[in-house]
N, C-alpha and C. Protein backbone atom coordinates (compact mmCIF):
# COMPACT_ATOMS: atom_id res chain seq x y z
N UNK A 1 -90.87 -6.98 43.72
CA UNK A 1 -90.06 -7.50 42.64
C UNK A 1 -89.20 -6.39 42.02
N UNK A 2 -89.77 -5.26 41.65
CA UNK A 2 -88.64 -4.25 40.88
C UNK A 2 -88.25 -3.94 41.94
N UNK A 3 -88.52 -3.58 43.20
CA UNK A 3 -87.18 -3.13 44.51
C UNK A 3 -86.17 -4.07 44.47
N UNK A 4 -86.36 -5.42 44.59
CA UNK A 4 -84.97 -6.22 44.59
C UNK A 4 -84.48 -6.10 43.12
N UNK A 5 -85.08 -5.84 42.16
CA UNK A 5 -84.13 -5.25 40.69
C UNK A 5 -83.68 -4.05 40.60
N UNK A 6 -84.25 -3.13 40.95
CA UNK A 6 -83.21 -2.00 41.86
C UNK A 6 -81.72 -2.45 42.93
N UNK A 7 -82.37 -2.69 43.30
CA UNK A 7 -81.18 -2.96 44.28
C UNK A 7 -80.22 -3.93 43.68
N UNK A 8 -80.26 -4.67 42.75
CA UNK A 8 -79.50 -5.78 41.77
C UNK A 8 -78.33 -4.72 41.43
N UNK A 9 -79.39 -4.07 40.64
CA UNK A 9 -78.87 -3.22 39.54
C UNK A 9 -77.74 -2.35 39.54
N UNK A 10 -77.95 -1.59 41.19
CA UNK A 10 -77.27 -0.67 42.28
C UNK A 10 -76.41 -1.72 42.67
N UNK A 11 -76.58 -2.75 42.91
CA UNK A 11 -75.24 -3.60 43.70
C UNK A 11 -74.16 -3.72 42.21
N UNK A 12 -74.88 -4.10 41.21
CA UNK A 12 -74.51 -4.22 39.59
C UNK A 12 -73.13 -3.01 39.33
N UNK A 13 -73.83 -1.66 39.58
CA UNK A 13 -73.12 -0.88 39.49
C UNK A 13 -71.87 -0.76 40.20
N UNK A 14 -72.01 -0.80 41.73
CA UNK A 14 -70.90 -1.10 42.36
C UNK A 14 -69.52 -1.83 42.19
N UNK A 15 -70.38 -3.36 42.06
CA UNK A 15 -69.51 -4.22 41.61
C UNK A 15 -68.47 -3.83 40.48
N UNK A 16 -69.30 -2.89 39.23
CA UNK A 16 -68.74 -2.60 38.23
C UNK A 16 -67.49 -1.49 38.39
N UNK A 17 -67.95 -0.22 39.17
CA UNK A 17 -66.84 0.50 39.98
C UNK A 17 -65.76 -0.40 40.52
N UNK A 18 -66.45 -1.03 41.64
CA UNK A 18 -64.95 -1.65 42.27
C UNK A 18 -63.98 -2.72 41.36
N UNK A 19 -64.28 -3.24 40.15
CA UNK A 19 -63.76 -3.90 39.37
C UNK A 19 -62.65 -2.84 38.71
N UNK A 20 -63.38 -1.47 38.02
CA UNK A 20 -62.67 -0.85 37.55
C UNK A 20 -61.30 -0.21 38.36
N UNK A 21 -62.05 0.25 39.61
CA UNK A 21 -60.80 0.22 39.99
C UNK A 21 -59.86 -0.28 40.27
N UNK A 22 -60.18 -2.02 40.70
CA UNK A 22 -59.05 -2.59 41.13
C UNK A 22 -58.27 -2.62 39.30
N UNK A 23 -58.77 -2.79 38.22
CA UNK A 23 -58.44 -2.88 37.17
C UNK A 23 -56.90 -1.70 37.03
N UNK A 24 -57.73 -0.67 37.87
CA UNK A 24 -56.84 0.72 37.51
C UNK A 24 -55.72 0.30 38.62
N UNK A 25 -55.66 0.26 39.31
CA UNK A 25 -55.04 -0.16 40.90
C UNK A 25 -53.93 -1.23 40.61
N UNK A 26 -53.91 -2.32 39.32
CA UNK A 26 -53.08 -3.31 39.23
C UNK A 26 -52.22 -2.44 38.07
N UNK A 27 -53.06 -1.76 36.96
CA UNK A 27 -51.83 -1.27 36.31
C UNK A 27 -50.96 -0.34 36.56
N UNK A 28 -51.33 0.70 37.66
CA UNK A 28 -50.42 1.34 38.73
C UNK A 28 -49.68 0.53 39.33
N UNK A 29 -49.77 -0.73 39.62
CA UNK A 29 -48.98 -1.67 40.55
C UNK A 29 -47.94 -1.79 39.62
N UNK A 30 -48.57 -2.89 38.47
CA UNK A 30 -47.34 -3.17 36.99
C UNK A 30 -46.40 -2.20 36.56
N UNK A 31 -46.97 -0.72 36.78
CA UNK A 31 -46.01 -0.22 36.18
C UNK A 31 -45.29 0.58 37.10
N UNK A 32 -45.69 0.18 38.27
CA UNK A 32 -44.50 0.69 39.55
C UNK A 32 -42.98 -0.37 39.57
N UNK A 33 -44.18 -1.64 39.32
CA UNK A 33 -42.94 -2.19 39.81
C UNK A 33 -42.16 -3.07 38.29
N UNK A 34 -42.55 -2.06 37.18
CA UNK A 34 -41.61 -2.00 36.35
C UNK A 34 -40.42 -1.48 36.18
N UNK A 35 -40.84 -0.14 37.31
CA UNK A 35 -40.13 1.29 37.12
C UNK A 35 -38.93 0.83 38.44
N UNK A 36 -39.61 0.07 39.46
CA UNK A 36 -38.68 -0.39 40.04
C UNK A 36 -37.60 -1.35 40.12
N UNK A 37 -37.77 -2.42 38.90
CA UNK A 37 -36.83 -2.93 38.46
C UNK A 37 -35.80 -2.51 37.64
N UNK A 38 -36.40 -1.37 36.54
CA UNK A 38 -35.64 -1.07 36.15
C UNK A 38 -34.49 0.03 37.09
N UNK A 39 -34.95 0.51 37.79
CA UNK A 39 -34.16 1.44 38.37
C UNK A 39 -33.52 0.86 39.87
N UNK A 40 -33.67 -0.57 40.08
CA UNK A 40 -32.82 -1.33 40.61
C UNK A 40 -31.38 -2.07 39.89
N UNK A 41 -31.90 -2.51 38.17
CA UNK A 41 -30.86 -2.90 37.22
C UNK A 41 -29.91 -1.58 37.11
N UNK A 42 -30.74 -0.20 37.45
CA UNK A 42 -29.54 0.76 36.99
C UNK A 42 -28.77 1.09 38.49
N UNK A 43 -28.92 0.87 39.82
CA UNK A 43 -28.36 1.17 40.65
C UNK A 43 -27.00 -0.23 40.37
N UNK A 44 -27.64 -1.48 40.26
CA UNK A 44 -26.49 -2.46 40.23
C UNK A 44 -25.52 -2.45 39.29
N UNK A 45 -25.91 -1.62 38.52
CA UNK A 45 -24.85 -1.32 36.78
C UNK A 45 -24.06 -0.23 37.55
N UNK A 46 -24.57 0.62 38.09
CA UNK A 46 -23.70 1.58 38.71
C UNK A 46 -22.67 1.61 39.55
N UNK A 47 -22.95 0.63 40.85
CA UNK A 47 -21.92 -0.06 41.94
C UNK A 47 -21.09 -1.17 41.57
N UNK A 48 -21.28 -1.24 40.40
CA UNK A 48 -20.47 -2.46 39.24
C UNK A 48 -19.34 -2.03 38.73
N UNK A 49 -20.03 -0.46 38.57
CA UNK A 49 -18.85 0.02 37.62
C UNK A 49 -17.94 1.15 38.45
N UNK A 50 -18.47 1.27 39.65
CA UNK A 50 -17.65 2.03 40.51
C UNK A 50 -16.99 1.09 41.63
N UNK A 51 -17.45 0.07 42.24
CA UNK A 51 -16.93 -1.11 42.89
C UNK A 51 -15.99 -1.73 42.08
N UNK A 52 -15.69 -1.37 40.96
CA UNK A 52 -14.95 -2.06 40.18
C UNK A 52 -13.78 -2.18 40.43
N UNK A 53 -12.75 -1.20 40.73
CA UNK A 53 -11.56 -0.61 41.29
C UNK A 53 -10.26 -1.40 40.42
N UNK A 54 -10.79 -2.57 41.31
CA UNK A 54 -9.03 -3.36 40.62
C UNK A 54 -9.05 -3.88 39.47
N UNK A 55 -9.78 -3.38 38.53
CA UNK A 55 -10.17 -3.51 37.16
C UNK A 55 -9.77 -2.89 35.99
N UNK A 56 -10.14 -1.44 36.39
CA UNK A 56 -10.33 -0.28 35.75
C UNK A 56 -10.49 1.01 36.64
N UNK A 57 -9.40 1.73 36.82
CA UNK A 57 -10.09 2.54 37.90
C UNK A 57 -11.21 3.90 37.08
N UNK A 58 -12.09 4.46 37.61
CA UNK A 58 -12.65 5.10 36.54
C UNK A 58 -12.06 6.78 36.88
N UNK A 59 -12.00 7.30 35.65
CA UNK A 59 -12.05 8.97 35.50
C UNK A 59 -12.87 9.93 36.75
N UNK A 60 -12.65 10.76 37.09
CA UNK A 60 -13.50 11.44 37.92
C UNK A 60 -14.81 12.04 37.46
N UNK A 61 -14.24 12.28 35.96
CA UNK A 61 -15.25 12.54 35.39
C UNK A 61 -16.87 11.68 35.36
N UNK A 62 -15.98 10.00 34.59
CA UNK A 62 -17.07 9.30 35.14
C UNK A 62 -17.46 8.69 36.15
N UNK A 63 -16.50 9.12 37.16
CA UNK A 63 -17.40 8.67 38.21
C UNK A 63 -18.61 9.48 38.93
N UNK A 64 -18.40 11.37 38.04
CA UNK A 64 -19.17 11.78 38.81
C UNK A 64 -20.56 10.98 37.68
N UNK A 65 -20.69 10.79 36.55
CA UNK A 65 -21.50 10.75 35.45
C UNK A 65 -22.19 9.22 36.03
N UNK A 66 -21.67 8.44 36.96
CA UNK A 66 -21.89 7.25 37.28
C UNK A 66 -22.52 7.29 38.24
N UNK A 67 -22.46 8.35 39.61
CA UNK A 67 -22.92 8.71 40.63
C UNK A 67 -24.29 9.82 40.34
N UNK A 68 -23.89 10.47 39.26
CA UNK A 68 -25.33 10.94 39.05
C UNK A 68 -26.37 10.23 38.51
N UNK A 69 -26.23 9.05 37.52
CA UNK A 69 -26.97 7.81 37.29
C UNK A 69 -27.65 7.07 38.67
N UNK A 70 -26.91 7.02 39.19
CA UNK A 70 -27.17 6.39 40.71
C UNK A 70 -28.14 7.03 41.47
N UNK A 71 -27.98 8.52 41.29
CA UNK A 71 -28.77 9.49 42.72
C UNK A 71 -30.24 9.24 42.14
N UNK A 72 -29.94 9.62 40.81
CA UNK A 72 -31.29 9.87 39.56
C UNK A 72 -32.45 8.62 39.48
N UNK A 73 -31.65 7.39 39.39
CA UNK A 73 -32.44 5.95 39.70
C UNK A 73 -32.71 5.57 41.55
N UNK A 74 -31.59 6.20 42.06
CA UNK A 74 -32.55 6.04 43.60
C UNK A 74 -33.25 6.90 43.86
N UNK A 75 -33.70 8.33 43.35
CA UNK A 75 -34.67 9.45 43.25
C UNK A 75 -35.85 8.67 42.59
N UNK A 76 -35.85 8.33 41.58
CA UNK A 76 -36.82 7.73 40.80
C UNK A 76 -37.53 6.46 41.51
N UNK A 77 -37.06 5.41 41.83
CA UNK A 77 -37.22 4.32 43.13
C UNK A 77 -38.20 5.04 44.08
N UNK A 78 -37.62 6.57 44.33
CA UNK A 78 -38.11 6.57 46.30
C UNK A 78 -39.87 7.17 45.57
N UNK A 79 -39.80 7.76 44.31
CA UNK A 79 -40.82 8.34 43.93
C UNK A 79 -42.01 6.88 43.78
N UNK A 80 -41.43 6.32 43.01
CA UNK A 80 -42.09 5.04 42.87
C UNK A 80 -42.74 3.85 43.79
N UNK A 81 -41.49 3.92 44.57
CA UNK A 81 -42.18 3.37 46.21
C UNK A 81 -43.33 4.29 47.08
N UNK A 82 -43.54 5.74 46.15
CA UNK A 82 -44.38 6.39 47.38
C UNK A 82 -46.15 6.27 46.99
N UNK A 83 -45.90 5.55 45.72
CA UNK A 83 -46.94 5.90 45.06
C UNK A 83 -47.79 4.27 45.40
């Protein structure tokens, strides 16, 4: 009788680990793929405003300021996808 309550107890524990982690495991997920939306909304704000052309053409200035937005959110993305 206390060996199979040992062994409850020990399975008890387990269970309790693998809960926690998946616990930990989903809010790494949530906040990946927070990080990846947002830094998908900033790649499409970017090719918006440089695809723009027959609109507004932009400054060189901002286009470099627009293209570094861009590199910075697809840097951030590739980090996010690795994780």
């Amino acid at each position: 009788m206390s060996q199979s309550l040992h062994q409850l107890a020990n399975q008890a524990g387990e269970l309790h680990k693998a809960l926690a982690d998946a616990a930990e495991n989903m809010e790494q997920y949530q906040y990946n793929l927070s990080g990846i939306q947002r830094c998908a909304d900033q790649i499409s704000k970017c090719l918006r405003m440089v695809g723009n052309n027959r609109t507004a053409a932009l400054s060189s200035k901002d286009t470099r300021k627009v293209m570094e937005e861009l590199e910075q959110a697809a840097n951030e993305l590739q980090e996010l996808l690795t994780k």
